[in-house]
Protein backbone atom coordinates (compact mmCIF):
# COMPACT_ATOMS: atom_id res chain seq x y z
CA UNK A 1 105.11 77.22 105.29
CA UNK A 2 106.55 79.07 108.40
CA UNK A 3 104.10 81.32 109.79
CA UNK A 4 104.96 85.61 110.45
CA UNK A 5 104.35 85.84 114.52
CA UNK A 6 105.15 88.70 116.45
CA UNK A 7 104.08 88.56 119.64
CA UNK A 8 100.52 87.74 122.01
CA UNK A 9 98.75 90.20 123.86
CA UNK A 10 95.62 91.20 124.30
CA UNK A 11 93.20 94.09 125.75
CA UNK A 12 89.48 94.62 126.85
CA UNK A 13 87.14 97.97 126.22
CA UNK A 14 83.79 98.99 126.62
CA UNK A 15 82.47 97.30 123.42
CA UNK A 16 85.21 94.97 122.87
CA UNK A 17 85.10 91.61 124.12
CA UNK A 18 87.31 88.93 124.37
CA UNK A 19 90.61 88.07 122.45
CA UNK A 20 91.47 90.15 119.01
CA UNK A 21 92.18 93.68 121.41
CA UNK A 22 94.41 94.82 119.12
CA UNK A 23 93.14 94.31 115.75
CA UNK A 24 89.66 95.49 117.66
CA UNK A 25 91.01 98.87 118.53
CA UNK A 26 92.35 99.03 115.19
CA UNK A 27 89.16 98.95 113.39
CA UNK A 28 87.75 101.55 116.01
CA UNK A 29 90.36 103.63 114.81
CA UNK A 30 89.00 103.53 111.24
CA UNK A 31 86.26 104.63 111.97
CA UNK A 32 86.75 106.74 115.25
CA UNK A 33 90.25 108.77 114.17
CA UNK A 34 90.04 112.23 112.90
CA UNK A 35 93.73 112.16 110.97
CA UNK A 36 92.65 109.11 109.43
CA UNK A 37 89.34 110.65 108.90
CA UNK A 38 90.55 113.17 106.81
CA UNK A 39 93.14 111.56 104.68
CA UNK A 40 90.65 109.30 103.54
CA UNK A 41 88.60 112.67 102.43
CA UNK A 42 91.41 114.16 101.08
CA UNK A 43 91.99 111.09 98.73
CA UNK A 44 88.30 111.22 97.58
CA UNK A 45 88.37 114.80 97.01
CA UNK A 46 91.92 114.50 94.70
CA UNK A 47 90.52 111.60 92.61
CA UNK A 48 88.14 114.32 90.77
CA UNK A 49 91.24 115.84 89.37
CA UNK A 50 90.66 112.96 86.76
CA UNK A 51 87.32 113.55 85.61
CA UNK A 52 87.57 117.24 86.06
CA UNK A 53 90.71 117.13 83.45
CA UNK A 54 89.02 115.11 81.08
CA UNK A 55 85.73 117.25 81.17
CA UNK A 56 87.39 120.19 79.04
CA UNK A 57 88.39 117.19 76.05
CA UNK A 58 85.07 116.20 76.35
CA UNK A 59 82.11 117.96 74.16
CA UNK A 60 80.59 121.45 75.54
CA UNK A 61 76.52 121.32 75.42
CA UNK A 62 75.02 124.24 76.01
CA UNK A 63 71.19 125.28 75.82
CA UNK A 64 69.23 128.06 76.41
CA UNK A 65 65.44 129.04 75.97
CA UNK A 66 63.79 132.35 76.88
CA UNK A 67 60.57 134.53 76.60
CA UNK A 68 60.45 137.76 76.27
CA UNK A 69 57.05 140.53 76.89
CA UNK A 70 57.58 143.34 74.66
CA UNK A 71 55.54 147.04 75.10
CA UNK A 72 55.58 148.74 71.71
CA UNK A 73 54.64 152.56 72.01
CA UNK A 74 54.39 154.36 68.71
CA UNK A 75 54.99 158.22 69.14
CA UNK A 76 54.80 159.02 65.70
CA UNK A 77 53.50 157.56 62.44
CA UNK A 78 53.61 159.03 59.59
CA UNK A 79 55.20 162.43 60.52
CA UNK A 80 51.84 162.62 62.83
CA UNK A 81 51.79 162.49 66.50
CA UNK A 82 49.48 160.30 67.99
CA UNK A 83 47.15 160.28 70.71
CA UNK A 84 44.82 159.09 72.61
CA UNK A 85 42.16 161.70 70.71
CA UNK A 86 43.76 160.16 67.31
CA UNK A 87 41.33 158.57 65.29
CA UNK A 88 43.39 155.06 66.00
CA UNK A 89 44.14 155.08 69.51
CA UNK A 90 45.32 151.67 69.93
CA UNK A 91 47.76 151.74 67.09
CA UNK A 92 50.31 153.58 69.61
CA UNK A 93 50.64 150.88 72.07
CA UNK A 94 51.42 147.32 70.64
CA UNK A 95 52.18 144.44 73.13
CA UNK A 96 53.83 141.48 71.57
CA UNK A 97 55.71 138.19 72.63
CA UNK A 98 58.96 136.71 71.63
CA UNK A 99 60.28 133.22 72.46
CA UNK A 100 63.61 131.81 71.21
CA UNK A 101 65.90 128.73 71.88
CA UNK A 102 69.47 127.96 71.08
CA UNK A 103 71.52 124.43 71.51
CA UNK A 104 75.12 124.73 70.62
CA UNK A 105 77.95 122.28 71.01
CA UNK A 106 81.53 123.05 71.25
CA UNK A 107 84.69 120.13 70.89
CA UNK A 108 88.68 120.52 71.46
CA UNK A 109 90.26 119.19 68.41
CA UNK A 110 93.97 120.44 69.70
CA UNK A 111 95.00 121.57 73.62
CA UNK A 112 97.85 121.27 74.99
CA UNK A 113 97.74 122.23 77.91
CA UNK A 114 94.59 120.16 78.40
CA UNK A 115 96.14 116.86 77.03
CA UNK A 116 99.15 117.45 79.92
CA UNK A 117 96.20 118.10 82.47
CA UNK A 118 94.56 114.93 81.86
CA UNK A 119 98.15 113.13 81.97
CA UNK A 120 98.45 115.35 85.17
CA UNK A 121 94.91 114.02 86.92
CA UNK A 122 96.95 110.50 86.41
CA UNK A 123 99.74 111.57 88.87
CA UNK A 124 97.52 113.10 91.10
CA UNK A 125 95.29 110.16 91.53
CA UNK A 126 98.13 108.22 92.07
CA UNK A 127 99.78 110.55 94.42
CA UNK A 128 96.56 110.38 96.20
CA UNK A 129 96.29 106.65 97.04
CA UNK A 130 99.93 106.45 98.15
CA UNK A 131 99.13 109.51 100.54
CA UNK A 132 96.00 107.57 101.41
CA UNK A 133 98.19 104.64 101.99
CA UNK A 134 100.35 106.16 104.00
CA UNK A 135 97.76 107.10 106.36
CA UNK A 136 96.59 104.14 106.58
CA UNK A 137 99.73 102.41 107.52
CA UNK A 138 100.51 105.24 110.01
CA UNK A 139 97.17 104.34 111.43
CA UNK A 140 98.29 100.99 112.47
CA UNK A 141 101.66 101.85 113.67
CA UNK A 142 100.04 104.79 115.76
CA UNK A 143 97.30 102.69 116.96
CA UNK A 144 99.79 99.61 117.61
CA UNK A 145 102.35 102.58 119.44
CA UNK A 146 99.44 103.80 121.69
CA UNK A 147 98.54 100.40 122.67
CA UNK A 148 101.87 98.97 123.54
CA UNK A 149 102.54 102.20 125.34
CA UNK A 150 99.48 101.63 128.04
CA UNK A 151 101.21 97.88 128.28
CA UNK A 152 104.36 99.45 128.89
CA UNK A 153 103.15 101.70 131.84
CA UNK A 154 100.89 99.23 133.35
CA UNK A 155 103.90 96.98 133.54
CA UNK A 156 106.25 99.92 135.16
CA UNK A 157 103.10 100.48 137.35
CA UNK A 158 103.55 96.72 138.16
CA UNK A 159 107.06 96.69 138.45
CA UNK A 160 107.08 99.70 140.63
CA UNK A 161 104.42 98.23 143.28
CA UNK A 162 106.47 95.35 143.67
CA UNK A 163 109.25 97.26 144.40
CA UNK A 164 107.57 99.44 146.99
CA UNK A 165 106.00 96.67 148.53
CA UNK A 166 109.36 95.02 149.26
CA UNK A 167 110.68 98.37 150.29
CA UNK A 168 107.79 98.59 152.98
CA UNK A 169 108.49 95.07 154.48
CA UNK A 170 111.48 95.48 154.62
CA UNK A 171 110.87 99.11 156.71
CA UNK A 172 108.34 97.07 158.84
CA UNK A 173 111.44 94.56 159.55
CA UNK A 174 114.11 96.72 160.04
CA UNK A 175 112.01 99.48 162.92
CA UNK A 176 111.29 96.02 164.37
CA UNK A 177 114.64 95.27 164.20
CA UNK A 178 115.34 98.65 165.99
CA UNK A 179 113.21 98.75 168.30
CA UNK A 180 114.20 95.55 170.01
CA UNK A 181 118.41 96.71 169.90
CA UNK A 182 119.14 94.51 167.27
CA UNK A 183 119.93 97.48 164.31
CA UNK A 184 121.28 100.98 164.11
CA UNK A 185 118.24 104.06 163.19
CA UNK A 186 120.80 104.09 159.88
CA UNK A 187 119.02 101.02 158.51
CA UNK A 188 115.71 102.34 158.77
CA UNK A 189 116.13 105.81 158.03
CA UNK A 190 117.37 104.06 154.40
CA UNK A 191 114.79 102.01 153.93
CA UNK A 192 112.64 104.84 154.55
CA UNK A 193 114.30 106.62 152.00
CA UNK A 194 114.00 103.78 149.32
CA UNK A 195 109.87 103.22 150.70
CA UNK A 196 109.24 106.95 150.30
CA UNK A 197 111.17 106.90 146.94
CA UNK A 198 109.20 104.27 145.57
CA UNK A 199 106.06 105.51 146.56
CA UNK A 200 107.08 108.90 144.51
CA UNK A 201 107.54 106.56 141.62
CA UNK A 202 104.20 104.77 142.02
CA UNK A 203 102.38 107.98 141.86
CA UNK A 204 104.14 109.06 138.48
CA UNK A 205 103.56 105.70 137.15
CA UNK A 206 99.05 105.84 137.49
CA UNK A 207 99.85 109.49 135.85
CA UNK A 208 101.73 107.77 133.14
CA UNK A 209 99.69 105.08 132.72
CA UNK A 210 96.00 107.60 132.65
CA UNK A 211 97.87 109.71 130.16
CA UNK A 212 98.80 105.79 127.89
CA UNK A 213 94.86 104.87 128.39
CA UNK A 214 93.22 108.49 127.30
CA UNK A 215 96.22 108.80 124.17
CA UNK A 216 94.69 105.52 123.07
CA UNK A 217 91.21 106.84 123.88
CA UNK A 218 91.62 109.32 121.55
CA UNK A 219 92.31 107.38 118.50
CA UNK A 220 90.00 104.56 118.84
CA UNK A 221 87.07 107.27 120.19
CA UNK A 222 86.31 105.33 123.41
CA UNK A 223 87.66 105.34 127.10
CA UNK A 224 89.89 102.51 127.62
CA UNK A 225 89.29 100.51 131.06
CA UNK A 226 91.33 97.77 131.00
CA UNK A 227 94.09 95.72 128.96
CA UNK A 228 95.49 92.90 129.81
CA UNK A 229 99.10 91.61 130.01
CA UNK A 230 101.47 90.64 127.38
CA UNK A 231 102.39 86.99 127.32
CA UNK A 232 105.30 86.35 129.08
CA UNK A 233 107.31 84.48 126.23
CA UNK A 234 106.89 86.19 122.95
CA UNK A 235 108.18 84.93 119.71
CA UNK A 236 111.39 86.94 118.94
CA UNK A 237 111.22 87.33 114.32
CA UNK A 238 114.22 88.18 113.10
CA UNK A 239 114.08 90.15 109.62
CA UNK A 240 113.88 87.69 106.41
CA UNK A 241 115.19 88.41 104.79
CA UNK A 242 118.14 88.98 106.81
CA UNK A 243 120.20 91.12 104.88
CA UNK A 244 119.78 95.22 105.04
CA UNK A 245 120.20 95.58 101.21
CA UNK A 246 117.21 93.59 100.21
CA UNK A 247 114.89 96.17 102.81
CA UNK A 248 116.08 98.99 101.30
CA UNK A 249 115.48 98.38 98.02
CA UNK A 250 111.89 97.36 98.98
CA UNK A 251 111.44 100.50 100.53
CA UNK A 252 113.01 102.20 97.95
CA UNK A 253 109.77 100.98 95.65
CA UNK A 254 107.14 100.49 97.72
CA UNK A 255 107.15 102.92 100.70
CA UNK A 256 104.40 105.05 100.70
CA UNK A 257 106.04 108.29 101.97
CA UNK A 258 108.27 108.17 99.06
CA UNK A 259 105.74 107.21 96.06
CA UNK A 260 103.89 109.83 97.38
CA UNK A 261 107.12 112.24 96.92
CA UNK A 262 107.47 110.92 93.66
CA UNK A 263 104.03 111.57 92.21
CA UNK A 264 104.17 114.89 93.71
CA UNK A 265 107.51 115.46 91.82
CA UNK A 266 105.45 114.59 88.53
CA UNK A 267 102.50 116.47 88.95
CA UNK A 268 104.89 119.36 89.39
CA UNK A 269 106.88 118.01 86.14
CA UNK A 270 103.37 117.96 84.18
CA UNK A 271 102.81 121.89 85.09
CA UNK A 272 105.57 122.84 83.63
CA UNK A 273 104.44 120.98 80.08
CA UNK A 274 101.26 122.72 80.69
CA UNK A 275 102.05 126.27 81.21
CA UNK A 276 104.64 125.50 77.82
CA UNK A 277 101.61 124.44 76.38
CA UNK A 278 99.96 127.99 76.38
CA UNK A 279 102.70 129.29 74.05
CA UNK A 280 100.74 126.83 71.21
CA UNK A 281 97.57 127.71 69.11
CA UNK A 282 94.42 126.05 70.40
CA UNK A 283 91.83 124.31 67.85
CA UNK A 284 88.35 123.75 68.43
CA UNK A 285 85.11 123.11 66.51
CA UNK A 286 81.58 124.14 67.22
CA UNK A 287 78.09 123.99 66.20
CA UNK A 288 74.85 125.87 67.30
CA UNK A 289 71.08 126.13 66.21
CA UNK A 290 68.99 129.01 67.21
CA UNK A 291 65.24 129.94 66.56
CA UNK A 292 63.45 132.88 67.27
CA UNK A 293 60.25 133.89 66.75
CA UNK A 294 58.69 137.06 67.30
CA UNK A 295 55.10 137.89 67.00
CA UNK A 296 54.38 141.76 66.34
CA UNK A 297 53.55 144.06 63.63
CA UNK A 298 56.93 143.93 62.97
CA UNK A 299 57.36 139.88 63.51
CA UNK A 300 59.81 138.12 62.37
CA UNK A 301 60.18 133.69 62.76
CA UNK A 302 63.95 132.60 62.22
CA UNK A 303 65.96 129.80 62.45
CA UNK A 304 69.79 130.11 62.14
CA UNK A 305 72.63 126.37 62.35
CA UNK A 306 75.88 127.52 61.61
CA UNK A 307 79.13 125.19 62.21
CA UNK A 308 82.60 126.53 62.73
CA UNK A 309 86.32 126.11 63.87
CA UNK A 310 88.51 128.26 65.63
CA UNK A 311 92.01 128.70 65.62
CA UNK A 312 93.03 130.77 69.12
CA UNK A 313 96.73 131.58 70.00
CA UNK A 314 97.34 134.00 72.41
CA UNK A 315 100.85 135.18 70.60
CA UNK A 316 101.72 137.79 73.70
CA UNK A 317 100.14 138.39 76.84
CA UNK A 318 102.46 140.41 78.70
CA UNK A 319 104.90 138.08 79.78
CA UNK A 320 102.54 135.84 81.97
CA UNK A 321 102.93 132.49 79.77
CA UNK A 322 107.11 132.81 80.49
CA UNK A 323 107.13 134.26 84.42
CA UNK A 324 103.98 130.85 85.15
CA UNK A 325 106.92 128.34 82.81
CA UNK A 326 110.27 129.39 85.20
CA UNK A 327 107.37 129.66 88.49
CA UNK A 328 106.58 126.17 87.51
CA UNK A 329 109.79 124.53 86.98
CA UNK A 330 111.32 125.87 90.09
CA UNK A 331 108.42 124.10 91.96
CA UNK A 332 109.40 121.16 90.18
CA UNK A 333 112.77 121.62 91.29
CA UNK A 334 111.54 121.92 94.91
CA UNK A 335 109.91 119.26 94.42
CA UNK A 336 112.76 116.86 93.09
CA UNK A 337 114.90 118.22 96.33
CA UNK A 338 112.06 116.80 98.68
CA UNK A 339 111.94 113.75 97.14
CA UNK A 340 115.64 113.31 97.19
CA UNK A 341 114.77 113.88 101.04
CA UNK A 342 112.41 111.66 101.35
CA UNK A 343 114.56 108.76 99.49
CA UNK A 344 117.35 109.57 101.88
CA UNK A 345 114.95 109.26 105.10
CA UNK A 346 112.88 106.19 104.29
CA UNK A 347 116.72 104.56 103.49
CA UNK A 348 117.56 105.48 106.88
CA UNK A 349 114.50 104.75 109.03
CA UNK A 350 114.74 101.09 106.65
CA UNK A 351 118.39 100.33 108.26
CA UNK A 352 117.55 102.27 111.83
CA UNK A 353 114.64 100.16 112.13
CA UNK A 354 116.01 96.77 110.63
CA UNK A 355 118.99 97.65 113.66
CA UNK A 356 116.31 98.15 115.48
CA UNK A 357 114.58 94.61 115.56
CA UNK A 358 118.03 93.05 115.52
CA UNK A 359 118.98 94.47 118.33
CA UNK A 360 115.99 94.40 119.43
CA UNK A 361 116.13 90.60 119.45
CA UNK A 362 119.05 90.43 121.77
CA UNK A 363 117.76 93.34 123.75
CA UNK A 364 114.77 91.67 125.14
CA UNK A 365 117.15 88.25 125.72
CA UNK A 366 119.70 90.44 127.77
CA UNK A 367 117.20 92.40 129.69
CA UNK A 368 115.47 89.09 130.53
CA UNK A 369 118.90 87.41 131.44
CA UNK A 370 119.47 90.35 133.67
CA UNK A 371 116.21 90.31 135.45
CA UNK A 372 117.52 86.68 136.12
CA UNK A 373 120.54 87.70 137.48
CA UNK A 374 119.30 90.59 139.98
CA UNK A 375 116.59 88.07 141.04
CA UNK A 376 119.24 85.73 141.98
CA UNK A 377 121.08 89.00 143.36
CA UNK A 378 118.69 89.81 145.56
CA UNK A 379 118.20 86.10 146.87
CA UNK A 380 122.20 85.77 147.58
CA UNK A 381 121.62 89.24 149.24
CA UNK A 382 119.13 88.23 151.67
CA UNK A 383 120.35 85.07 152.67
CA UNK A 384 124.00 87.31 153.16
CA UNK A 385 121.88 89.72 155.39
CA UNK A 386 120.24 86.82 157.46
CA UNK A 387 124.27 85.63 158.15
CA UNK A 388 125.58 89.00 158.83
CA UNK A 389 127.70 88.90 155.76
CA UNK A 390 125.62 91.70 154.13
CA UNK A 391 124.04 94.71 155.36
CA UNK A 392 120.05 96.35 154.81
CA UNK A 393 121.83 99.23 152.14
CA UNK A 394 122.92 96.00 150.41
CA UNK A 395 119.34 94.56 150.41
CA UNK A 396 117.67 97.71 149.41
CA UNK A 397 120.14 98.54 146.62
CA UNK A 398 119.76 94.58 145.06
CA UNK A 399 115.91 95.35 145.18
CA UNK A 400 116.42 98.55 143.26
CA UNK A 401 118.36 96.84 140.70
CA UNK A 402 116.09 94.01 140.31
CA UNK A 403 113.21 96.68 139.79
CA UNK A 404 115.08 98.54 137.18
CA UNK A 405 116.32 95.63 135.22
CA UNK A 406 112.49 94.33 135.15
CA UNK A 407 111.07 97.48 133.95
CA UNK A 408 113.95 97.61 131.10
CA UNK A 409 112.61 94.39 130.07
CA UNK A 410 109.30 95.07 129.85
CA UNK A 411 110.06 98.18 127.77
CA UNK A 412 112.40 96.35 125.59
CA UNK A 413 109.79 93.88 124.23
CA UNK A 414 107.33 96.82 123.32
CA UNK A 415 110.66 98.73 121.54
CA UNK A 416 110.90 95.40 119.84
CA UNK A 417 107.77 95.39 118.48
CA UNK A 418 107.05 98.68 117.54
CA UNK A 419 110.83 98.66 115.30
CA UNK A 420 109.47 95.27 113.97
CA UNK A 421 105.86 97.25 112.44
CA UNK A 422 108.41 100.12 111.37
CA UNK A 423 110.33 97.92 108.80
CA UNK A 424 107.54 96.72 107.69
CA UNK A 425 105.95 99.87 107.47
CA UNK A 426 109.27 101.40 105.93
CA UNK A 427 109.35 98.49 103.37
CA UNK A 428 105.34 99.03 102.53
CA UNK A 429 104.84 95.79 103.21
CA UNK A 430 102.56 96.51 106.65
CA UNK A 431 98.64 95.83 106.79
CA UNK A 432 95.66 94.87 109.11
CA UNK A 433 97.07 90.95 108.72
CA UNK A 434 99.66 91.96 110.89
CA UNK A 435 97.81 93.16 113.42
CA UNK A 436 95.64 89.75 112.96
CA UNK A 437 98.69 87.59 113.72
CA UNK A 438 99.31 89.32 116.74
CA UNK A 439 95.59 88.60 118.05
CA UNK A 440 96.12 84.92 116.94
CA UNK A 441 98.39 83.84 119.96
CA UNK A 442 96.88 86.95 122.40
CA UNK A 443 96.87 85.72 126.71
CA UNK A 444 93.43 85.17 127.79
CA UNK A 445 94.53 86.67 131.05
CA UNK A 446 97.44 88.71 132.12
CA UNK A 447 100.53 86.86 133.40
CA UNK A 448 102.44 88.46 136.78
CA UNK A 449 105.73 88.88 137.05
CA UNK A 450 108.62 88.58 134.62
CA UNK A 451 108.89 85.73 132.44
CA UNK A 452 111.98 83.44 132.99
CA UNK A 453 111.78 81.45 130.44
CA UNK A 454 114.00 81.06 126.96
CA UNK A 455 111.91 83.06 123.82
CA UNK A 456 111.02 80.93 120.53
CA UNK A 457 112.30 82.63 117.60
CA UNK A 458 109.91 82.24 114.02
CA UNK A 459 110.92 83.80 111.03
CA UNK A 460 108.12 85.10 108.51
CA UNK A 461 108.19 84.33 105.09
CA UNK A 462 110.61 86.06 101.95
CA UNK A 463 109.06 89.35 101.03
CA UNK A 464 107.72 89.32 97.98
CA UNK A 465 109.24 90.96 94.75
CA UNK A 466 108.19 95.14 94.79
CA UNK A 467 107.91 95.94 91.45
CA UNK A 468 110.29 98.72 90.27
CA UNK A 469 109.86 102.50 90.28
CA UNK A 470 111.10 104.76 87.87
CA UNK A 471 112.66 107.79 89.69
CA UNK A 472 111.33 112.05 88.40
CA UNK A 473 112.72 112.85 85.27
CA UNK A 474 113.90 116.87 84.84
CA UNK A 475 111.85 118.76 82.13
């Protein structure tokens, strides 16, 4: 079986030693980033909808004990007042006790509105983990994004010091150059120019490359010292299966984003069943048991059970029941136009991105053939200077070039890889494994300059069959 291989790189950070950088800083993002953080709260917090929902089906026990101190003052007995001079003093105050309990129970025979909740709690759930899912999928691809983007600006950096180093010789050469007769100030006024530019460049490039390292920092929670190069040849995957169609229809079924539309497009459809559900009678049964006993000269000890049901139906209420039904289906309307949206994007990002690692493919082999060709540029160039068919403003501009085309390499690898974690991140197909194969062929040490040599292309294995999705129904 053909193995799914992206690419080799690797990276270094207080706390993280040796090969598996990525797929390191990826499990310091799990724990260390705050969006992350919080969708996985948020998807805790919405599974309760379930057991909240099926709390009102389930029996109501209630029970309740109490003691009460009662003063008794007699003012009159008799037709006689009484008094403390009366001949029975103590019969006007009584003090006396009371203490009582009750247990009753209460069950839903017919609700509803609270059979659609519990159906509801279902789609919420649901709606939760594919939210949750999404998260966690956009954690990779952000953490993957950052880290490729320090690579990216280290090699500019790279690129860029070359470049000024080679402009500076070649300064040194041509004011020696002038100072003995043998070239006009011309020459070295331009390669001033091109020295000064460069250094300009240089100086943007650390800024770009601290701003990378501390955008990384702040997803994996740690400052970021040092990463190390991406392997010269990378493995070039081409989609497989190669045909558009067969992505969009898995992304169609499986991609996050969109189940997550979808089950918010039900939940929204089972409101509207439960607001309808208020127009209907509600039946419920119930039971209690209550004691009391009193002791006083007028004491009394009772025990009372009764059992009951009761028929409720709230026949008019103002209008409320009908204004909550049309508020609730045109939220569920709402909701069916976002999902439409959301079908529409995901099928677009699926064939952007699929474009994306196919051109991708020939992108990087272009941009490599051209650093090639400005290489050899450049070496034609030089040996034209040293017989006077070619001039310093040819040299510097062939150095230029070459600079360029290496730094459009370099980017075009990353651009490669991050389109290659979008399809499969459009297609739901994307995970921590992927991550893991990248680690697997990861350069011990960082490789200078730009590689030369002819990419191996591997192609992963089928996807899998998604199962199928059943698209919002109107109410």
């Amino acid at each position: 079986m053909r193995r799914f291989m992206l690419g080799a790189l690797s990276f270094s950070i207080p706390a993280m030693a040796g090969a598996n950088g990525l797929l390191d800083a990826y499990h310091l993002a799990q724990q260390q980033d705050q969006t992350f953080q919080a969708a996985e709260h948020q998807r805790d917090a919405s599974i309760e909808a379930k057991p909240q929902a099926w709390s009102v089906l389930l029996p109501q026990v209630t029970g309740k004990g109490g003691f009460e101190r009662d003063r008794l003052h007699v003012l009159q007995d008799g037709g006689e007042s009484l008094s403390a001079a009366s001949p029975i003093p103590n019969a006007a105050i009584a003090w006396y006790g009371t203490k009582s309990y009750s247990l009753s129970l209460s069950q839903t025979i017919f609700d509803w509105s609270a059979f659609q909740t519990v159906a509801q709690s279902d789609k919420q759930v649901a709606e939760a983990q594919a939210t949750y899912r999404s998260a966690e999928q956009g954690l990779i691809t952000r953490t993957a994004a950052a880290y490729f983007a320090v690579l990216s600006a280290q090699d500019t950096l790279r690129a860029d010091l070359d470049a000024q180093t080679s402009f500076k010789q070649q300064l040194e050469q041509a004011q020696k150059k002038f100072d003995v007769g043998l070239a006009a100030i011309t020459d070295v006024r331009n390669a001033q120019a091109s020295y000064d530019t460069s250094t300009a460049l240089v100086i943007a490039d650390r800024t770009a490359m601290d701003n990378a390292k501390r955008a990384l920092s702040l997803i994996i929670g740690q400052p970021v010292e040092a990463i190390a190069d991406l392997q010269p040849d990378i493995p070039l995957v081409a989609p497989n299966p190669a045909i558009p169609g067969e992505w969009s229809k898995a992304s169609s079924q499986d991609n996050p984003d969109l189940m997550s539309a979808f089950y918010a497009a039900e939940v929204a459809r089972k409101q509207v069943s439960i607001y309808r559900g208020k127009y209907l009678p509600t039946l419920g049964a119930t039971g209690a048991l209550a004691r009391s006993d009193a002791h006083s000269i007028f004491g009394s000890d009772s025990l009372d059970d009764n059992v009951a049901l009761t028929l409720t139906w709230n026949i008019y209420q103002g209008g409320l029941v009908s204004s909550q039904v049309r508020q609730s289906v045109a939220s569920y309307q709402q909701t069916l136009a976002q999902y439409e949206l959301e079908r529409r994007t995901v099928a677009q990002n699926t064939l952007n991105d699929y474009e994306g690692v196919t051109s991708g493919i020939a992108g990087v082999k272009a941009n490599k053939q051209a650093v090639i060709s400005n290489q050899t540029s450049l070496d034609a160039t030089l040996v034209g200077l040293k017989v006077g068919t070619r001039t310093e403003i040819d040299v510097l501009n062939a150095r230029q070039l070459l600079a360029a085309a290496q730094k459009s390499y370099y980017q075009s690898r990353y651009a490669y890889l991050n389109s290659f974690l979008a399809l499969k991140q459009d297609a739901g197909r994307l995970g921590e494994n992927d991550l893991a194969e990248i680690d697997q062929i990861v350069a011990a040490t960082a490789t200078p300059g730009p590689p030369l040599s002819s990419e191996e292309s591997t192609i992963p294995d089928s996807l899998p069959a998604p199962p199928a999705t059943a698209m919002p129904v109107k109410p």
